[in-house]
N, C-alpha and C. Protein backbone atom coordinates (compact mmCIF):
# COMPACT_ATOMS: atom_id res chain seq x y z
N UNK A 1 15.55 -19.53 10.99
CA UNK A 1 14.15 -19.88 10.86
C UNK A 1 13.92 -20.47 9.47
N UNK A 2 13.19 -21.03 9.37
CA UNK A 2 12.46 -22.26 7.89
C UNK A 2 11.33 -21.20 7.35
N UNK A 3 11.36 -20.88 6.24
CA UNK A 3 10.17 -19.63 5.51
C UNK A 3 10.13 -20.68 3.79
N UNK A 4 8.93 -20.53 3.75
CA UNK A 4 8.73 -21.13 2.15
C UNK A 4 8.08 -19.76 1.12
N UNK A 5 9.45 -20.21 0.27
CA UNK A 5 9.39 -18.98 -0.25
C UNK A 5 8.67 -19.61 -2.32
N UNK A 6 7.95 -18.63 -2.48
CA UNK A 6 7.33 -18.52 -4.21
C UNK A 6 7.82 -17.67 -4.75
N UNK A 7 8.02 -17.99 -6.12
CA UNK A 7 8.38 -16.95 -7.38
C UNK A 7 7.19 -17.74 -8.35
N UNK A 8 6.46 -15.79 -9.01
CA UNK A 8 5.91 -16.46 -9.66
C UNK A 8 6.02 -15.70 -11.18
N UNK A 9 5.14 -15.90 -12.37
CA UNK A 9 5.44 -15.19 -13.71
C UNK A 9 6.94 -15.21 -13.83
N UNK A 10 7.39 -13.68 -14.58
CA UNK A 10 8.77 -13.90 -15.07
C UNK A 10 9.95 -14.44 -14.28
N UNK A 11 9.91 -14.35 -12.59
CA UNK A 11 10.77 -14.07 -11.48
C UNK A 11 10.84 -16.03 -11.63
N UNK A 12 9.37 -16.96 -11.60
CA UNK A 12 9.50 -18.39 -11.41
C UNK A 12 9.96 -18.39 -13.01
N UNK A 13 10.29 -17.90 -13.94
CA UNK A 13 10.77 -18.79 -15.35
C UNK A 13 12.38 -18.19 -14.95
N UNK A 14 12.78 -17.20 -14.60
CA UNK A 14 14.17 -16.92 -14.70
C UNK A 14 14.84 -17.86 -13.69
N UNK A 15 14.12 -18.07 -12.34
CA UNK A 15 14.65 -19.30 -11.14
C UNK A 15 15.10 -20.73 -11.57
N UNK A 16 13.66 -20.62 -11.95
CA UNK A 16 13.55 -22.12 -12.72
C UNK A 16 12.57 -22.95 -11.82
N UNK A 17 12.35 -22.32 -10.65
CA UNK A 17 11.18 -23.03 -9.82
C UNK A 17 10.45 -22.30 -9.52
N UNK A 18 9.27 -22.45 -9.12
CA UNK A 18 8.17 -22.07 -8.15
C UNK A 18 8.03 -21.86 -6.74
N UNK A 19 8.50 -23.07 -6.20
CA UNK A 19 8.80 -22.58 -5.00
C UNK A 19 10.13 -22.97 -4.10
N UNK A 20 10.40 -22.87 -3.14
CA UNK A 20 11.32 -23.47 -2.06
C UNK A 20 11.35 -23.45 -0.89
N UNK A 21 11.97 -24.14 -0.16
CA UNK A 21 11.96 -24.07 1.31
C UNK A 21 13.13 -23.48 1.97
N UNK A 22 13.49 -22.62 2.29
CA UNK A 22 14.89 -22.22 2.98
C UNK A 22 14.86 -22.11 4.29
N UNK A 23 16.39 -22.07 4.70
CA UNK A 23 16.77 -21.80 5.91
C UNK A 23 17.06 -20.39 6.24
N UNK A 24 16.78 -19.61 6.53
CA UNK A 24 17.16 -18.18 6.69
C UNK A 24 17.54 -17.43 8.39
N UNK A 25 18.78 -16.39 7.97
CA UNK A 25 18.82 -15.62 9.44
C UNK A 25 18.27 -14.60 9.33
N UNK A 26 17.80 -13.90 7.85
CA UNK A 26 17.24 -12.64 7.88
C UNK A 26 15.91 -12.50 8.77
N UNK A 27 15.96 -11.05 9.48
CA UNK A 27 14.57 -10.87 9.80
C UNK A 27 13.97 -10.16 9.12
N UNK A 28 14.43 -9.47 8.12
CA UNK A 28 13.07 -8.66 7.32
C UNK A 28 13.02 -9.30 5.90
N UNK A 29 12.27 -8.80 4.99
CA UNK A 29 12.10 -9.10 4.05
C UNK A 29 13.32 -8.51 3.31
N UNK A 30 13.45 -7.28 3.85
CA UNK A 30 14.85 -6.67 2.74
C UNK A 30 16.32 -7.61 2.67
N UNK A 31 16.43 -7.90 4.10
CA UNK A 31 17.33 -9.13 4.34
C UNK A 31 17.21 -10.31 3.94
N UNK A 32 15.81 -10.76 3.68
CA UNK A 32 16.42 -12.08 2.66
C UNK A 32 16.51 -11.96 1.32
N UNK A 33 15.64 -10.58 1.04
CA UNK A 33 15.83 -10.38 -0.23
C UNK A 33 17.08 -10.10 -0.98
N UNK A 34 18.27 -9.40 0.31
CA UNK A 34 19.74 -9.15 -0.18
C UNK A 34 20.72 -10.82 -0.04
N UNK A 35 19.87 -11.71 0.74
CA UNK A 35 20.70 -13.27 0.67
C UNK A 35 19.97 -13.73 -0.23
N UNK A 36 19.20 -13.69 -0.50
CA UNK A 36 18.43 -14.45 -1.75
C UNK A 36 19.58 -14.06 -3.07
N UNK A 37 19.82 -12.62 -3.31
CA UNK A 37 20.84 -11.90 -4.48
C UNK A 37 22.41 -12.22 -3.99
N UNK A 38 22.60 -12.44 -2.70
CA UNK A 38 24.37 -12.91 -2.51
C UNK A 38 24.44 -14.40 -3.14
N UNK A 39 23.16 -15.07 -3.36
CA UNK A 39 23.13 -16.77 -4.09
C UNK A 39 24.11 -16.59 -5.70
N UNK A 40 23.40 -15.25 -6.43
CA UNK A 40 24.31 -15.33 -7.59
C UNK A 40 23.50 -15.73 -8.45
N UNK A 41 23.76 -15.97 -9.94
CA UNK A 41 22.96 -16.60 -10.59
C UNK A 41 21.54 -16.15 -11.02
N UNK A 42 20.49 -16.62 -10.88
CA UNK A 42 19.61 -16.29 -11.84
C UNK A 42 18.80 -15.99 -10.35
N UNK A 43 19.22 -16.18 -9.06
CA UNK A 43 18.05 -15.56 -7.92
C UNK A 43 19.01 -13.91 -7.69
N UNK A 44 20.49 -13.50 -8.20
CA UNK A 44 21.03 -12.33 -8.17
C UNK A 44 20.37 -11.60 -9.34
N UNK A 45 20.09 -11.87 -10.22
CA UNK A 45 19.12 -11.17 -11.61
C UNK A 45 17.63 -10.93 -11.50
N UNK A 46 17.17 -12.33 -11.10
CA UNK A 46 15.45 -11.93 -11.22
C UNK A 46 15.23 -11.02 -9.40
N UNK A 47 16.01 -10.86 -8.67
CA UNK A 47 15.79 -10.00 -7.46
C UNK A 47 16.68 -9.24 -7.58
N UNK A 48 17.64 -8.51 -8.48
CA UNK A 48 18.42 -7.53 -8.40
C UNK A 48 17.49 -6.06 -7.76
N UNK A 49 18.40 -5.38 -6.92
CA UNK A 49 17.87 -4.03 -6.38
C UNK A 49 17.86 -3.48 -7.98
N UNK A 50 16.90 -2.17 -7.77
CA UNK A 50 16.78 -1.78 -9.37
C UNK A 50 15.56 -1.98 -10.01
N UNK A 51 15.16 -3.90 -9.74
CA UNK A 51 14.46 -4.45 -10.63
C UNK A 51 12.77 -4.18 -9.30
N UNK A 52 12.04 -3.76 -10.39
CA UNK A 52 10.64 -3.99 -10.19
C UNK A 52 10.04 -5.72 -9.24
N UNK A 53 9.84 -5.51 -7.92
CA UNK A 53 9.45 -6.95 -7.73
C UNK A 53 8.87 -7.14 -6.76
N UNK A 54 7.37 -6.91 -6.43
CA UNK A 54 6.39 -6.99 -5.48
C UNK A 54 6.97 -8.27 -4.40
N UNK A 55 6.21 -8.34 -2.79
CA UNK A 55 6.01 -9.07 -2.34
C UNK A 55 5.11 -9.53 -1.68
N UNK A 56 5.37 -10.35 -1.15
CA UNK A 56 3.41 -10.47 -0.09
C UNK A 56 4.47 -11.97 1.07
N UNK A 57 4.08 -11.70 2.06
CA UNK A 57 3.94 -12.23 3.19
C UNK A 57 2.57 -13.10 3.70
N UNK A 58 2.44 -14.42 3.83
CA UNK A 58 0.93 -14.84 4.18
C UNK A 58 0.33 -14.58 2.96
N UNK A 59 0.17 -14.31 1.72
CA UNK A 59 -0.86 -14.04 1.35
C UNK A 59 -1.09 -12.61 1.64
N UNK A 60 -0.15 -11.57 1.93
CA UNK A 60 -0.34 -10.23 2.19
C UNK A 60 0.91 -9.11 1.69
N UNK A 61 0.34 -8.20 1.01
CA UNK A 61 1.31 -7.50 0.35
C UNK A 61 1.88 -6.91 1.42
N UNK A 62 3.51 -6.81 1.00
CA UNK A 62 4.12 -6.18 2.16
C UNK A 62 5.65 -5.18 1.50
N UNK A 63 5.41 -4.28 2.53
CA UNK A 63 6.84 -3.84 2.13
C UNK A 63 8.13 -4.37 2.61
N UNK A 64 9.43 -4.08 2.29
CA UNK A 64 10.55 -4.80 2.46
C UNK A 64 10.81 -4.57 4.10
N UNK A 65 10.21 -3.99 4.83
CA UNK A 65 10.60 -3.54 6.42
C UNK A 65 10.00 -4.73 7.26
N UNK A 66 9.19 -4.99 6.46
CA UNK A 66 8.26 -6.28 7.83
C UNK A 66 9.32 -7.16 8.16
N UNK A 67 8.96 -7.60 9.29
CA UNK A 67 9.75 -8.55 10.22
C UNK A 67 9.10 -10.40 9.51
N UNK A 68 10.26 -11.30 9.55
CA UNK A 68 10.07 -12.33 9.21
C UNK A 68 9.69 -13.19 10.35
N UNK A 69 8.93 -14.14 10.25
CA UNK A 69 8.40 -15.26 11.24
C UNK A 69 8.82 -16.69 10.62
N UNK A 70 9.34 -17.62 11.67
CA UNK A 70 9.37 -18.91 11.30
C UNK A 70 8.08 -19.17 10.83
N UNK A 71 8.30 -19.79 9.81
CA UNK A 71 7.08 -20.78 8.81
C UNK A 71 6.51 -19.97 7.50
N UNK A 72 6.55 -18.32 7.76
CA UNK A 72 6.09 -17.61 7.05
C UNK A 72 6.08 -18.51 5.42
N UNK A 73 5.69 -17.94 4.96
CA UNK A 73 5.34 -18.08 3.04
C UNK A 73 5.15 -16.54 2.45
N UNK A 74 6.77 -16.61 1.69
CA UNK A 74 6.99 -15.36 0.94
C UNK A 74 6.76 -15.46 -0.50
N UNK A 75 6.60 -14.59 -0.95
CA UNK A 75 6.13 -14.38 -2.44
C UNK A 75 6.91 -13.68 -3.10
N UNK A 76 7.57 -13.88 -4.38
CA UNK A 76 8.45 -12.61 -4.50
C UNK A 76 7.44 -12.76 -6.26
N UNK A 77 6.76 -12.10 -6.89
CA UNK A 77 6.29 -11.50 -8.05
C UNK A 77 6.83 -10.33 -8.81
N UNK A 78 6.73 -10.25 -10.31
CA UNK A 78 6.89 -9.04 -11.07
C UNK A 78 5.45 -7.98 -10.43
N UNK A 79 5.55 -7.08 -11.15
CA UNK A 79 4.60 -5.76 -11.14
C UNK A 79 3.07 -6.25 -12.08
N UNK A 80 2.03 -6.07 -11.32
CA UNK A 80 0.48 -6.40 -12.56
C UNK A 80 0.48 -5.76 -13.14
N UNK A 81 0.33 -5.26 -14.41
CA UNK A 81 -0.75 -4.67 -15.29
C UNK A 81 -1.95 -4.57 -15.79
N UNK A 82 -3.41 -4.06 -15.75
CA UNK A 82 -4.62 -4.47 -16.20
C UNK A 82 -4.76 -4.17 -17.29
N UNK A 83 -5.40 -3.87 -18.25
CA UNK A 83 -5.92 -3.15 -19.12
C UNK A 83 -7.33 -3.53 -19.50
């Protein structure tokens, strides 16, 4: 399936982009999140397990169990802080 995926704050400066378009077999989020880290490089660092790194699906926060849909738009972000 085709999913367009965002990095944004520290996760888009360590990539080096903002966004992309991939081809993916994963169906959950945890699964592309572990092919996203078999790439190597600076998408194996800024998504290392370990590391702090929200997501959202649609425009919707999600945990790593949800099921993926062709076309979806993933988000992969650091953690907010307010103060």
């Amino acid at each position: 399936m085709k999913i367009q995926l965002r990095y944004f704050a520290s996760i888009r400066e360590a990539i080096g982009s903002g966004s992309e378009s991939v081809e993916t077999a994963a169906t959950t989020l945890s699964a592309l999140r572990d092919e996203l880290i078999a790439r190597g490089g600076a998408h194996a660092e800024a998504l290392a397990r370990g590391r702090a790194v929200r997501v959202s699906v649609n425009q919707t926060m999600a945990d790593e169990s949800i099921a993926l849909t062709d076309g979806a738009e993933v988000a992969f972000f650091p953690p907010v802080t307010g103060g």
